[in-house]
PDB file of N, CA and C in Angstrom:
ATOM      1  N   UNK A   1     -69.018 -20.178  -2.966  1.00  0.00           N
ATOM      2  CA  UNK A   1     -67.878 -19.958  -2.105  1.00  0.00           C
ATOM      3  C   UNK A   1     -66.568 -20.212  -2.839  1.00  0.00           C
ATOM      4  N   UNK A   2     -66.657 -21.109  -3.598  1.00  0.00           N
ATOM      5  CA  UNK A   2     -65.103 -21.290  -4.308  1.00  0.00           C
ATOM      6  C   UNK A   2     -64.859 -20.257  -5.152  1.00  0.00           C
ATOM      7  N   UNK A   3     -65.510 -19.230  -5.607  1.00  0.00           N
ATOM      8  CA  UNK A   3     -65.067 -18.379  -6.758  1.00  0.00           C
ATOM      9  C   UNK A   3     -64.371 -17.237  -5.733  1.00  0.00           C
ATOM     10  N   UNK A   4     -64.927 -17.145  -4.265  1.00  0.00           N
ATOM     11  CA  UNK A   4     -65.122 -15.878  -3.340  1.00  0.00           C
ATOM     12  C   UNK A   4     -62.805 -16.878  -3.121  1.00  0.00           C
ATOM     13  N   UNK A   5     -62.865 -17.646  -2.852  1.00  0.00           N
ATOM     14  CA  UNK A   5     -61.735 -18.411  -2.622  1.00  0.00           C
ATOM     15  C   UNK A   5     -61.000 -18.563  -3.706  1.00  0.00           C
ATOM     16  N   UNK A   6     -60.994 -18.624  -4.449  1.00  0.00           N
ATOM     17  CA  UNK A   6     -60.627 -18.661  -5.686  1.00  0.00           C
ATOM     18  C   UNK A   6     -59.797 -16.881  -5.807  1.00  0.00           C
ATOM     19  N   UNK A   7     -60.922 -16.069  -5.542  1.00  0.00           N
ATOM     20  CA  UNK A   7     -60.365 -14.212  -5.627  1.00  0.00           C
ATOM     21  C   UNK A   7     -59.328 -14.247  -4.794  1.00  0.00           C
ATOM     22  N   UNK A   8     -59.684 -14.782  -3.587  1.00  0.00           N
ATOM     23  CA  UNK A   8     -58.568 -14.588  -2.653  1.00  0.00           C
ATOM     24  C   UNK A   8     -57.248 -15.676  -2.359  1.00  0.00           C
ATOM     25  N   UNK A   9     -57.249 -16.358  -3.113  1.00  0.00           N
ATOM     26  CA  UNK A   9     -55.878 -17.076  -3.272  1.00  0.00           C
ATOM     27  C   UNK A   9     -55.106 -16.444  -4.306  1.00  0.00           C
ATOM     28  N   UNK A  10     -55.896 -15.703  -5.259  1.00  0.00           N
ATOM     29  CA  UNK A  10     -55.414 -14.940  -6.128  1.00  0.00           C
ATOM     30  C   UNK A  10     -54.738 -13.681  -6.063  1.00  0.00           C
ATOM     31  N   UNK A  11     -54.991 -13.157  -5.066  1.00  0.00           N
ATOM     32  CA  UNK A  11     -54.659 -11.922  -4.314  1.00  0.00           C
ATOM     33  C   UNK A  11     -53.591 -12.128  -3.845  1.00  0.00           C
ATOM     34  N   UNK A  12     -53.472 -13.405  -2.709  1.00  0.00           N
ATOM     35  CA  UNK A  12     -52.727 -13.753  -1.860  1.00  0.00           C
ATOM     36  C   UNK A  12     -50.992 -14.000  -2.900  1.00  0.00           C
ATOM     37  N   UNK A  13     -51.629 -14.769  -4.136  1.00  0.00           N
ATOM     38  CA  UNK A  13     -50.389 -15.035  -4.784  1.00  0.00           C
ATOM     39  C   UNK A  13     -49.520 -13.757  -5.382  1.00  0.00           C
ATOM     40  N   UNK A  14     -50.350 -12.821  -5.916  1.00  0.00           N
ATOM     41  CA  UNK A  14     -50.092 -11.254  -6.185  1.00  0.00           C
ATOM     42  C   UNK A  14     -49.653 -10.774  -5.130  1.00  0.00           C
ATOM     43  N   UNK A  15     -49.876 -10.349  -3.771  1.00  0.00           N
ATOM     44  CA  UNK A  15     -49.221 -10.113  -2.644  1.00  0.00           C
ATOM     45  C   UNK A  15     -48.120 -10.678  -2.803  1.00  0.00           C
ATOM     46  N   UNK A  16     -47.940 -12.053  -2.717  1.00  0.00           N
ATOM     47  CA  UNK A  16     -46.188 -12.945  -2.243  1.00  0.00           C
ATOM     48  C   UNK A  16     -45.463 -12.503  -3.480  1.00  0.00           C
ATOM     49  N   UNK A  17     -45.921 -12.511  -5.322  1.00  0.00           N
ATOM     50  CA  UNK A  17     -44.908 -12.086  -5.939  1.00  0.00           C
ATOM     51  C   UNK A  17     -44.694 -10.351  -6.412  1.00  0.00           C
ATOM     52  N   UNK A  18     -45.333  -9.721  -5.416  1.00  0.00           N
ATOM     53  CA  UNK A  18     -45.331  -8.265  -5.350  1.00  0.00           C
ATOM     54  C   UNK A  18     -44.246  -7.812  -4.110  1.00  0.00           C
ATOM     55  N   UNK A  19     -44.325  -8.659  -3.274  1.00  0.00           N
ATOM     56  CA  UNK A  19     -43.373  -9.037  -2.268  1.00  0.00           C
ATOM     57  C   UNK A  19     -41.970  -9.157  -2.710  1.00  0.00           C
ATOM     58  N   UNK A  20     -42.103 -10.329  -3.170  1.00  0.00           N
ATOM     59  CA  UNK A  20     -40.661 -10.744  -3.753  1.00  0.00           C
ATOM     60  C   UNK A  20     -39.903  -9.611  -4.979  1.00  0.00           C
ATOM     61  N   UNK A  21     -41.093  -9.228  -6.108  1.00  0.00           N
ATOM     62  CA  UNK A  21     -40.535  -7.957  -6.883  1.00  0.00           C
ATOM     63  C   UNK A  21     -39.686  -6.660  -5.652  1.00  0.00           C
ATOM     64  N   UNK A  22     -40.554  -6.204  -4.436  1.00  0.00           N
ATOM     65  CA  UNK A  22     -39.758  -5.735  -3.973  1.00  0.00           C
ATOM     66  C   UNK A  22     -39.016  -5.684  -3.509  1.00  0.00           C
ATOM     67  N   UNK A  23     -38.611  -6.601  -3.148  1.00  0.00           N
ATOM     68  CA  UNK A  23     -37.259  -7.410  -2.400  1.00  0.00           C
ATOM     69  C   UNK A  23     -36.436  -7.928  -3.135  1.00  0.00           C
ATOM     70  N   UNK A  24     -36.663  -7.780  -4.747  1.00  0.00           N
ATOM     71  CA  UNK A  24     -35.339  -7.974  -5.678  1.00  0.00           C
ATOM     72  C   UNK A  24     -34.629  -6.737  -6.467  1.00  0.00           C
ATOM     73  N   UNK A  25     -36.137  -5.350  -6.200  1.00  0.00           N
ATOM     74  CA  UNK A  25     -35.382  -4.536  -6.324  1.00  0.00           C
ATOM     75  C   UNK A  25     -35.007  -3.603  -5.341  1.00  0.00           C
ATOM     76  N   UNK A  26     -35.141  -4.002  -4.240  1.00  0.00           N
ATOM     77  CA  UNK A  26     -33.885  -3.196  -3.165  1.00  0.00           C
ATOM     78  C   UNK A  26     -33.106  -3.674  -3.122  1.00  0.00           C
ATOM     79  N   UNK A  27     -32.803  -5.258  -2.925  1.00  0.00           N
ATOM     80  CA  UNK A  27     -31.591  -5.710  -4.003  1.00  0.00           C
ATOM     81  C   UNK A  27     -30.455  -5.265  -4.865  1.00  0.00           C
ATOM     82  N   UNK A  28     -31.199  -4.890  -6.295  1.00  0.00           N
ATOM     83  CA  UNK A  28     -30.920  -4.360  -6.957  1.00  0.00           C
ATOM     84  C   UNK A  28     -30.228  -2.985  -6.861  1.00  0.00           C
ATOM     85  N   UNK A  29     -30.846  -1.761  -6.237  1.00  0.00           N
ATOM     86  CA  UNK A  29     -30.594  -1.013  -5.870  1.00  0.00           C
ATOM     87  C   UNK A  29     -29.440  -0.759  -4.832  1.00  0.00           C
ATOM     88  N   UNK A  30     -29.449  -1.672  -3.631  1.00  0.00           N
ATOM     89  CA  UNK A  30     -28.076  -1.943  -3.321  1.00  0.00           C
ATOM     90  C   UNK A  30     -26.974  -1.964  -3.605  1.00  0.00           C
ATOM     91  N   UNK A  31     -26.889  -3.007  -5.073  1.00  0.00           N
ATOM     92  CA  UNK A  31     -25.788  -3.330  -5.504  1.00  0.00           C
ATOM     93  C   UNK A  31     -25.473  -2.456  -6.765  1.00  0.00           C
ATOM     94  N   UNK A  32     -26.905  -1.546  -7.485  1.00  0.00           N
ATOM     95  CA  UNK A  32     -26.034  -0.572  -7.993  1.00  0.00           C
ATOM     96  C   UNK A  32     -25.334   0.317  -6.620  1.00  0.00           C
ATOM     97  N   UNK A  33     -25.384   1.108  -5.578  1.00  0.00           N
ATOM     98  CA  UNK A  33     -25.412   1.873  -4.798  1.00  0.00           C
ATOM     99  C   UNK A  33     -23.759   0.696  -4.498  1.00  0.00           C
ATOM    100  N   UNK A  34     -23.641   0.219  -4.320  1.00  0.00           N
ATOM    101  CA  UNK A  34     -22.312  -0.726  -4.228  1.00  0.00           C
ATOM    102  C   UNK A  34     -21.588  -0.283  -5.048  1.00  0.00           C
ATOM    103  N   UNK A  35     -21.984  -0.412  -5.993  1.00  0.00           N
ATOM    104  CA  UNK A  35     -21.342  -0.482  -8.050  1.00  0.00           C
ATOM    105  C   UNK A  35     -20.662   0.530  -7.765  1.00  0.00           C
ATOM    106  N   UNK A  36     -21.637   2.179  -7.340  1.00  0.00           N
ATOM    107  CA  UNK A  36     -21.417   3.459  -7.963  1.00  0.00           C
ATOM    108  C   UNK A  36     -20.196   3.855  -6.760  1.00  0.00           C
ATOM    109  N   UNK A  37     -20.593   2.903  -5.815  1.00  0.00           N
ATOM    110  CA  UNK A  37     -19.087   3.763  -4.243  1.00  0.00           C
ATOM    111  C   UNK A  37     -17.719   2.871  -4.856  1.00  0.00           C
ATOM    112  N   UNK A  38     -18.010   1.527  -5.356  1.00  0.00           N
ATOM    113  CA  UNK A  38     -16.456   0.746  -6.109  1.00  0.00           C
ATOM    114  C   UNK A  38     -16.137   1.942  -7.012  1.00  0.00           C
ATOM    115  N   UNK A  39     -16.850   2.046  -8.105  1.00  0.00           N
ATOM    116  CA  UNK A  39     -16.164   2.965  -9.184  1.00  0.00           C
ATOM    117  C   UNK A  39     -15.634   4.234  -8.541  1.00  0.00           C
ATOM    118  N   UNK A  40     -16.219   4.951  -7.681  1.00  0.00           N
ATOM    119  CA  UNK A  40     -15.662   6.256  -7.224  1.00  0.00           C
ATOM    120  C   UNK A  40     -14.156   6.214  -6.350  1.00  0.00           C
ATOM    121  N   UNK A  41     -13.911   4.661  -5.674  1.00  0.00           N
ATOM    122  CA  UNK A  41     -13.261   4.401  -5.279  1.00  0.00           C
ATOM    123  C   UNK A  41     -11.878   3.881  -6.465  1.00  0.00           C
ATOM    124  N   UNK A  42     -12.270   3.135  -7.670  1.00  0.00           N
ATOM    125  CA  UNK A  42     -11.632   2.926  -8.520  1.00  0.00           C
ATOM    126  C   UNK A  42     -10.897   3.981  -8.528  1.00  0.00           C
ATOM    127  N   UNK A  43     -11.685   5.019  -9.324  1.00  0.00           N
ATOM    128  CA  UNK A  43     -11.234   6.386  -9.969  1.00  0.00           C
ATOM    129  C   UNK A  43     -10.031   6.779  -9.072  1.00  0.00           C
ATOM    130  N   UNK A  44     -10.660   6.842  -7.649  1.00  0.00           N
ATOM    131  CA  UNK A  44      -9.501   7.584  -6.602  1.00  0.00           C
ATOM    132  C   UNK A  44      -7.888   6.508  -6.635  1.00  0.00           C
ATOM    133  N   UNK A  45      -8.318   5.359  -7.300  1.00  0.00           N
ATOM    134  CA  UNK A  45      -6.846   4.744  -6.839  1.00  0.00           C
ATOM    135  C   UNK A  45      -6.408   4.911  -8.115  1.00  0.00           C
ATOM    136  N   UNK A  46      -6.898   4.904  -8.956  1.00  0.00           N
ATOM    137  CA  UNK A  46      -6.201   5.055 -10.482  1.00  0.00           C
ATOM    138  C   UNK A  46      -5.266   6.618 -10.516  1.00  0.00           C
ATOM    139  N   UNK A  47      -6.074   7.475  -9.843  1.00  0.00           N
ATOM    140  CA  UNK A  47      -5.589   8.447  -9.884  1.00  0.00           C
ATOM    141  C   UNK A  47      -4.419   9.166  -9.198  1.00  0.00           C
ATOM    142  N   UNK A  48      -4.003   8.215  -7.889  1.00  0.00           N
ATOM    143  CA  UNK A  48      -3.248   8.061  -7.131  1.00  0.00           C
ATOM    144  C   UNK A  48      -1.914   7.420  -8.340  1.00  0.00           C
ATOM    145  N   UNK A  49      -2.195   6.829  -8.631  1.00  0.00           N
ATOM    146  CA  UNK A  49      -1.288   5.281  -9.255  1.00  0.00           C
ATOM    147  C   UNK A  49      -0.633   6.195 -10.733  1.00  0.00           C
ATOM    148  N   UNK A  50      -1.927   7.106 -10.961  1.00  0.00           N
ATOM    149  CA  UNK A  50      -0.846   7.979 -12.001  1.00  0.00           C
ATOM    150  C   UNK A  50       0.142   8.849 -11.258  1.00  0.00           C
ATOM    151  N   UNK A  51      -0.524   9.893 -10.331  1.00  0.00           N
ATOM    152  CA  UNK A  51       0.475  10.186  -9.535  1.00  0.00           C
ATOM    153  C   UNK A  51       1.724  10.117  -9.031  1.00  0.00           C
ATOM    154  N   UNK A  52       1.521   8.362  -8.722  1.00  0.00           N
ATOM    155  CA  UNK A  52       2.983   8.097  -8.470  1.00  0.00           C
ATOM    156  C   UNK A  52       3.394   7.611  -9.178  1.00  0.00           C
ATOM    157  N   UNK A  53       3.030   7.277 -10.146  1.00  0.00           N
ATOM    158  CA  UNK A  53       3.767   6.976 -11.943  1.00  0.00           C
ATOM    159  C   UNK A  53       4.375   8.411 -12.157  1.00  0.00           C
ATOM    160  N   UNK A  54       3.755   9.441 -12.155  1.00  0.00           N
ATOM    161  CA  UNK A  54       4.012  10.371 -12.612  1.00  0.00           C
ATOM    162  C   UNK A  54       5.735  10.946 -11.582  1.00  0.00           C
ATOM    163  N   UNK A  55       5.499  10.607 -10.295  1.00  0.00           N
ATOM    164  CA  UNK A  55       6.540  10.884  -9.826  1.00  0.00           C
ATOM    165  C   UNK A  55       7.560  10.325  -9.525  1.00  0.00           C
ATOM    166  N   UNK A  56       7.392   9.394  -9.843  1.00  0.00           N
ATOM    167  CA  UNK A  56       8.859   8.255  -9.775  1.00  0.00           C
ATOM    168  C   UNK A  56       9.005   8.605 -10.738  1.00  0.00           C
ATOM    169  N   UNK A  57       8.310   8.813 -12.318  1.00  0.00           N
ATOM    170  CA  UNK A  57       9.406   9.413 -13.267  1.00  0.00           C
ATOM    171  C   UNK A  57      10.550  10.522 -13.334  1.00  0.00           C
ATOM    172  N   UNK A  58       9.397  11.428 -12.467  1.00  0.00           N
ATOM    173  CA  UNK A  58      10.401  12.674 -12.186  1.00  0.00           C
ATOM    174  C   UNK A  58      11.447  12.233 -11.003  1.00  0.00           C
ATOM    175  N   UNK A  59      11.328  11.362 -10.082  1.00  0.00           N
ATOM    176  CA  UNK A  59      12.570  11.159  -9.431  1.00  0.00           C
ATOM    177  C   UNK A  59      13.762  10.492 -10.129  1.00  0.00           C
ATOM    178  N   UNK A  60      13.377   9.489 -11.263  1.00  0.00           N
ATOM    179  CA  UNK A  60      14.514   9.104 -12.157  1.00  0.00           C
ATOM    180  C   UNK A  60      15.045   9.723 -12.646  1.00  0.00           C
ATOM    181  N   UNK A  61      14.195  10.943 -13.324  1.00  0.00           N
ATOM    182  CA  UNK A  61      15.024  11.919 -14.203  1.00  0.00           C
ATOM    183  C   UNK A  61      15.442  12.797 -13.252  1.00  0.00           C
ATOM    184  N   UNK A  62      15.239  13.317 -11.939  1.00  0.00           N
ATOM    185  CA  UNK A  62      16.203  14.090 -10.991  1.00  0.00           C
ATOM    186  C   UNK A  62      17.845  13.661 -10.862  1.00  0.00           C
ATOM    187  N   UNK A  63      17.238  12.252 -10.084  1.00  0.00           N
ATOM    188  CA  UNK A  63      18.059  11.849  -9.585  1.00  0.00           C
ATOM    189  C   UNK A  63      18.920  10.419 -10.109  1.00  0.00           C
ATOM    190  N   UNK A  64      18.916  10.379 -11.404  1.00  0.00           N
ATOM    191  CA  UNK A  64      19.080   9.262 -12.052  1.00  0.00           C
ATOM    192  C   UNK A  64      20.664   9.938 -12.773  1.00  0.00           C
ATOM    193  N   UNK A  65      20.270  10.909 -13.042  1.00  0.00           N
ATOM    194  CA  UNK A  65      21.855  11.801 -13.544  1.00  0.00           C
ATOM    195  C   UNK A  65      22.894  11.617 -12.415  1.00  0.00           C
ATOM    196  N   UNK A  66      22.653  11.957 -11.233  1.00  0.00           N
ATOM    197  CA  UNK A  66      23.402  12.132  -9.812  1.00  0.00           C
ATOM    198  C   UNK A  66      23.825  10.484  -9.247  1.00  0.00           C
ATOM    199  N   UNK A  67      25.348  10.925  -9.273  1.00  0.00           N
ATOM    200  CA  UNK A  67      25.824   9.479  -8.795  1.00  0.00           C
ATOM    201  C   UNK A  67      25.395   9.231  -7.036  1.00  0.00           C
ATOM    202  N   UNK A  68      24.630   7.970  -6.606  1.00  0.00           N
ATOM    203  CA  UNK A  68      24.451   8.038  -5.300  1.00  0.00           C
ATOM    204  C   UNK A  68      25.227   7.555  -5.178  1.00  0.00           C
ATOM    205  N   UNK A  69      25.309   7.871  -3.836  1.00  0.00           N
ATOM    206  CA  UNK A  69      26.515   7.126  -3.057  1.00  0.00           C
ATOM    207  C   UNK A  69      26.024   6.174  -1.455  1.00  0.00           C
ATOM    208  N   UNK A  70      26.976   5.546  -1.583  1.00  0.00           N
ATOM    209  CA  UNK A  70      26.668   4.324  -1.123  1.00  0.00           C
ATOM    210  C   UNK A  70      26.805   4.599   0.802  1.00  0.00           C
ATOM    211  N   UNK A  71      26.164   4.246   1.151  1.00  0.00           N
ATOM    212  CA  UNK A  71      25.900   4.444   2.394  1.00  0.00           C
ATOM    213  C   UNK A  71      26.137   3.602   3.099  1.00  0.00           C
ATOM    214  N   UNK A  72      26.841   2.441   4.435  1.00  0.00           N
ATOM    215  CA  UNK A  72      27.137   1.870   5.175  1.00  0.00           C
ATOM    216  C   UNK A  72      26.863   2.093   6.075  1.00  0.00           C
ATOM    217  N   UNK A  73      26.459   1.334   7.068  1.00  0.00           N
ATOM    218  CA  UNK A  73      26.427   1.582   8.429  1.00  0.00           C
ATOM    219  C   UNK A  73      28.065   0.810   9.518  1.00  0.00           C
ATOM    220  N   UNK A  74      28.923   1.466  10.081  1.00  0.00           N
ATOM    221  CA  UNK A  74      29.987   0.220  11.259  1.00  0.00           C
ATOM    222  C   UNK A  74      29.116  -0.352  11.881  1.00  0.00           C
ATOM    223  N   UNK A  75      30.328  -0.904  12.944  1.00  0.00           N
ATOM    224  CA  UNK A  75      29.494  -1.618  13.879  1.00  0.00           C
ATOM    225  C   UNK A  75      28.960  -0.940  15.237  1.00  0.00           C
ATOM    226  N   UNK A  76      29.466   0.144  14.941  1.00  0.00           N
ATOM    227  CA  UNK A  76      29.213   1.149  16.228  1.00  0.00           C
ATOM    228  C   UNK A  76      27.879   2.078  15.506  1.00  0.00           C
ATOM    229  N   UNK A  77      27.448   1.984  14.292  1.00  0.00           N
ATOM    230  CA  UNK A  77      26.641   2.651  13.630  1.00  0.00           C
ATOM    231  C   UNK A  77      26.368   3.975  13.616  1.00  0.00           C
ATOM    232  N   UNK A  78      27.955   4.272  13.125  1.00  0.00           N
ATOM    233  CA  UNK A  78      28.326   5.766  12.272  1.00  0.00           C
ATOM    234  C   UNK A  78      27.862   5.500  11.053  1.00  0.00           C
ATOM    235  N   UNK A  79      27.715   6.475  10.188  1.00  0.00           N
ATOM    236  CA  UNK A  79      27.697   6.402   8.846  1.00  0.00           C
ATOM    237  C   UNK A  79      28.630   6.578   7.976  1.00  0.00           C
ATOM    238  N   UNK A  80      28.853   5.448   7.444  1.00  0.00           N
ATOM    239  CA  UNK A  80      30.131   5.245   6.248  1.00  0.00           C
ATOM    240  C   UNK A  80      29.642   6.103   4.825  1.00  0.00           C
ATOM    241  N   UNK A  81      30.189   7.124   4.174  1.00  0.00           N
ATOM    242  CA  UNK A  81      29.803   7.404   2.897  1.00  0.00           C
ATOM    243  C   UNK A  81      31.090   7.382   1.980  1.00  0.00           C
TER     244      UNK A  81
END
């Protein structure tokens, strides 16, 4: 009887760390599946961020030549220019 017990504690322990293997790689898989939606999300803000790098340059060089003028508000809140 102990060898018949012996098979099956053996089993039992293969079950629990066959268990646990799968439950570290859905895990795993998760957090690539995490990884890959951050980076796609990265990309989209980087790409934004050149964008508006890109266009505040061109608003300096528009409007960086052109004297603004200064704008006020009274107290009745006409506009002073």
């Amino acid at each position: 009887m102990g060898r018949v017990d012996s098979a099956i504690a053996g089993v039992q322990e293969r079950d629990k760390w066959r268990k646990r293997l799968e439950a570290l790689e859905r895990a795993l898989e998760e957090l690539r599946e995490r990884r890959r939606r951050l980076e796609l999300r990265r990309r989209r803000v980087h790409k934004e961020l050149v964008k508006l790098e890109r266009t505040s340059h061109e608003f300096v060089e528009v409007h960086g030549r052109v004297p603004v003028r200064e704008v006020r508000f009274d107290p009745r809140g006409q506009v002073l220019r």
